[in-house]
C-alpha atoms as a PDB file:
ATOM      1  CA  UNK A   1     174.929 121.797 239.120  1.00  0.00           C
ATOM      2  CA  UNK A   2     173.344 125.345 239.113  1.00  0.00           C
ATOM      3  CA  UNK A   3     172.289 126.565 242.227  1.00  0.00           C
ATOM      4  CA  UNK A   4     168.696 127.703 240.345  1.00  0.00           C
ATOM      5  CA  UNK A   5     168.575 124.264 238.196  1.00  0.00           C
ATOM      6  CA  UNK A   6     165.396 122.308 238.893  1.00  0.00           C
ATOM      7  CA  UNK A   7     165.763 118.809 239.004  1.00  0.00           C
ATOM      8  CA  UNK A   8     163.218 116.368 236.463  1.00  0.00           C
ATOM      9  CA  UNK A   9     161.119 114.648 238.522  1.00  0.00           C
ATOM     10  CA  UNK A  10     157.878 112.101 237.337  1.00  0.00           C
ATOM     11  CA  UNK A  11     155.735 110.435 240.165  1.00  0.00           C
ATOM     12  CA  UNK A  12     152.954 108.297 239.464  1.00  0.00           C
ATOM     13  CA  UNK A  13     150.359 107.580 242.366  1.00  0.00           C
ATOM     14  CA  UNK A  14     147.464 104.712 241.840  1.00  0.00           C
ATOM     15  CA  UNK A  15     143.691 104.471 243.015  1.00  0.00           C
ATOM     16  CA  UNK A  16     142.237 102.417 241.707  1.00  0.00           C
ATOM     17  CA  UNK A  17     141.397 102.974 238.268  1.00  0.00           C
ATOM     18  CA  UNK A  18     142.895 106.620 239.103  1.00  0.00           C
ATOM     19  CA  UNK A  19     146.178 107.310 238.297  1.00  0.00           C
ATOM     20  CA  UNK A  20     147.833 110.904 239.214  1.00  0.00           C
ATOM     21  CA  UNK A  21     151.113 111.572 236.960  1.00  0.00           C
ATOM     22  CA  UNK A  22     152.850 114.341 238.920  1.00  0.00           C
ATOM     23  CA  UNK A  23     155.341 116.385 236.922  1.00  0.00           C
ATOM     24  CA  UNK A  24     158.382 118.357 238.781  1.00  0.00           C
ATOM     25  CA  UNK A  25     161.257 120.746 236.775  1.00  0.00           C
ATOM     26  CA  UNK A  26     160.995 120.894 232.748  1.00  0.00           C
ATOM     27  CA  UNK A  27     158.685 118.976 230.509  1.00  0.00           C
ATOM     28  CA  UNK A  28     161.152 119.097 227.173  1.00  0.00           C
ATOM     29  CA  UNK A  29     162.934 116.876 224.850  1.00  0.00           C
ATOM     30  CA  UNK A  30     164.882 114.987 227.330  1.00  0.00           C
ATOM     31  CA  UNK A  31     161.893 114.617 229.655  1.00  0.00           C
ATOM     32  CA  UNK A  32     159.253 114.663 228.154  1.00  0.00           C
ATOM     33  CA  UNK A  33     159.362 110.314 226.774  1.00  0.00           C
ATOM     34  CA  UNK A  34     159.404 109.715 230.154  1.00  0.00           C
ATOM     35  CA  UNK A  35     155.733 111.341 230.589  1.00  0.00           C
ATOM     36  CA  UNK A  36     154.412 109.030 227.351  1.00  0.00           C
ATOM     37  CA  UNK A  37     156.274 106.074 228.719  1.00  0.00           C
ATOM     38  CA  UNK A  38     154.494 106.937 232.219  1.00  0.00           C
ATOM     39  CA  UNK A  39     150.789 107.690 230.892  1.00  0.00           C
ATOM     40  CA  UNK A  40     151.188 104.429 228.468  1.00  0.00           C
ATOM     41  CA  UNK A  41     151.855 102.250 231.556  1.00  0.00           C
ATOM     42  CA  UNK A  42     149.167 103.665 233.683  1.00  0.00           C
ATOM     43  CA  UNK A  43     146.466 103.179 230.703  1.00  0.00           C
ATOM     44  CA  UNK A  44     148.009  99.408 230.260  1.00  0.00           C
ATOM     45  CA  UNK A  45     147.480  98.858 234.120  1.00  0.00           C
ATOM     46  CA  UNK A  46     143.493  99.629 233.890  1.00  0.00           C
ATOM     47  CA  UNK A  47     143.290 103.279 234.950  1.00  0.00           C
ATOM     48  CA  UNK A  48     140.478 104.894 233.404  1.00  0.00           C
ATOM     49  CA  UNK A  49     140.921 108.043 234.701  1.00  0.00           C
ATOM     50  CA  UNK A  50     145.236 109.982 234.365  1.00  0.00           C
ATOM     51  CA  UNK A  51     145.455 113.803 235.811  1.00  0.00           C
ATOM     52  CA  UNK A  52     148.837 115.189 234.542  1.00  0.00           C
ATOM     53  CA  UNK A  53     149.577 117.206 237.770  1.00  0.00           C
ATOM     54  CA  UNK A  54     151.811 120.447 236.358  1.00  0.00           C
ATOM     55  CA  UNK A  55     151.568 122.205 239.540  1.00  0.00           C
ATOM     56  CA  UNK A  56     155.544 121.611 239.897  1.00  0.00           C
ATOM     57  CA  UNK A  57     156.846 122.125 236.397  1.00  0.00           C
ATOM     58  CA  UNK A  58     158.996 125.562 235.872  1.00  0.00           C
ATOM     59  CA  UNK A  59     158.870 124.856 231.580  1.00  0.00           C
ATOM     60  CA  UNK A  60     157.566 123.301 228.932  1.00  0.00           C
ATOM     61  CA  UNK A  61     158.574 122.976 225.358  1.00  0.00           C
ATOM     62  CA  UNK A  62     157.103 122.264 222.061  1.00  0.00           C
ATOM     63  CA  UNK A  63     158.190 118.548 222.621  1.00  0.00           C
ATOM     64  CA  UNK A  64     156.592 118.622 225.970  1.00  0.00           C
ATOM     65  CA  UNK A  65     153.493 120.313 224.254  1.00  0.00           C
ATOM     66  CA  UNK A  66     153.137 117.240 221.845  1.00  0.00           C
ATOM     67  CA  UNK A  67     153.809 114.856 224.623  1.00  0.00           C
ATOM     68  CA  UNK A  68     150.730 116.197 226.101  1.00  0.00           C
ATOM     69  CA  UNK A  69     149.054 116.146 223.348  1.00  0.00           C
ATOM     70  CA  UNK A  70     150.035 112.925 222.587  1.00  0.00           C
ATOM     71  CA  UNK A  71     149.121 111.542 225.862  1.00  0.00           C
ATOM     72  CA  UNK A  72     145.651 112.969 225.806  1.00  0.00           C
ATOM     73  CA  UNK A  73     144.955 110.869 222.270  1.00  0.00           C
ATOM     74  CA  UNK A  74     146.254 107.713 223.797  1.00  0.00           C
ATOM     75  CA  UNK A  75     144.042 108.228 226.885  1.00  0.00           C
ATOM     76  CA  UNK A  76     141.026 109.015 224.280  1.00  0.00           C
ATOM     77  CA  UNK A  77     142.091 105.709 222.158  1.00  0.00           C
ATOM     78  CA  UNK A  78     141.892 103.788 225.576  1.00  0.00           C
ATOM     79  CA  UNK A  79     138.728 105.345 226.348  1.00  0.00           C
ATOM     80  CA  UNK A  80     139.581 106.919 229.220  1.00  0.00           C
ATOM     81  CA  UNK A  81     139.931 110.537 230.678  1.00  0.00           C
ATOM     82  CA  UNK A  82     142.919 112.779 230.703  1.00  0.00           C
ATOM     83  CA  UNK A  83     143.209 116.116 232.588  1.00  0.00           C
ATOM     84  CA  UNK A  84     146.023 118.600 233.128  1.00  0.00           C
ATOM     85  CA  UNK A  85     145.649 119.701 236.346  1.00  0.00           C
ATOM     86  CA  UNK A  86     147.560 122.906 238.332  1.00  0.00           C
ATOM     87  CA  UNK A  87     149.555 124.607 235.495  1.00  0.00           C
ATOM     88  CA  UNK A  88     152.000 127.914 236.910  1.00  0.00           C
ATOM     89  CA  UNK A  89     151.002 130.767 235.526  1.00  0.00           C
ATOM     90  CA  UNK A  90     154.098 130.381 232.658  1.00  0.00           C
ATOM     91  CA  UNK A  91     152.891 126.935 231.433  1.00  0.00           C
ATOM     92  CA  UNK A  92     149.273 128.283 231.364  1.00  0.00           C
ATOM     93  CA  UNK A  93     150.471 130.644 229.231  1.00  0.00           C
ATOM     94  CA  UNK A  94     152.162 128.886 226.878  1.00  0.00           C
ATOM     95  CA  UNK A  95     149.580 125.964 226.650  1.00  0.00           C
ATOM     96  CA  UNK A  96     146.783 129.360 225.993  1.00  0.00           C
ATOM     97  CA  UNK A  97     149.530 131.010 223.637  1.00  0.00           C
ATOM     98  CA  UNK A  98     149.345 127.552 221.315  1.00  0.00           C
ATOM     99  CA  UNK A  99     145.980 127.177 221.703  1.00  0.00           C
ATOM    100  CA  UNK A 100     146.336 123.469 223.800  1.00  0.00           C
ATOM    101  CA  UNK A 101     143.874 125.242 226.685  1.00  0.00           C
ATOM    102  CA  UNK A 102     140.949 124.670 223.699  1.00  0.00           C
ATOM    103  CA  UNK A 103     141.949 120.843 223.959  1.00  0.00           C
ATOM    104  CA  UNK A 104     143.371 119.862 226.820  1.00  0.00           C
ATOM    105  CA  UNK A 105     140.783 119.472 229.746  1.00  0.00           C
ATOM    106  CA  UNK A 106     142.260 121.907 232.427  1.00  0.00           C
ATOM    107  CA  UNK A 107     141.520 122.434 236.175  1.00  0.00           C
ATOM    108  CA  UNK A 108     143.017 124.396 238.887  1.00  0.00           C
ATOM    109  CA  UNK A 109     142.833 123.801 242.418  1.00  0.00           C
ATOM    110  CA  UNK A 110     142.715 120.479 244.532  1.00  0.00           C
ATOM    111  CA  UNK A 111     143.311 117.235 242.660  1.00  0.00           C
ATOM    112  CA  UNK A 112     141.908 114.669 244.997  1.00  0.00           C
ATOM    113  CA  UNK A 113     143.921 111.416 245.309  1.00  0.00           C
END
């Protein structure tokens, strides 16, 4: 292993009908079915409400981008809420740089739990 490799890492934490995906290393086309498979599941459990926390993701890719994407439509088809919440400053830019920041619901700062 590279010294400077970031290890993949998906949490999910539960209130309720809250559920806060937290997202560690590189959201691409290894990782990112894991997301899907992890937003699906909370959705299926009753949360009405899923923050994607980015806050610990290095990358993202274009598959990560539609896994987002596709995320956010499943949430909508469930009728419930998703937010991105606590992008670095390189994810921010790529989700601006393809536009995503006009559809993705975005905050920065605190993401109570």
């Amino acid at each position: 292993m590279i010294d400077d490799e970031v290890v993949w890492e998906l949490q999910t934490h539960r209130q309720g009908a809250r559920s806060q995906v937290v997202l560690t290393g590189e959201l691409d086309l290894d990782s990112a079915p894991s997301l899907l498979t992890a937003v699906v599941e909370e959705l299926a459990a009753g949360a009405n409400e899923v923050i994607v926390d980015l806050s610990g993701l290095v990358f993202i890719d274009s598959s990560g981008l539609g896994t987002l994407v596709g995320c956010w439509r499943r949430a909508k088809n469930a009728g419930a809420a998703l937010t991105v919440a606590n992008p670095g400053e390189d994810v921010r830019t790529t989700l601006e740089i393809t536009g995503l920041d006009q559809i993705l619901p975005i905050t920065s700062g605190a993401v109570a739990n």
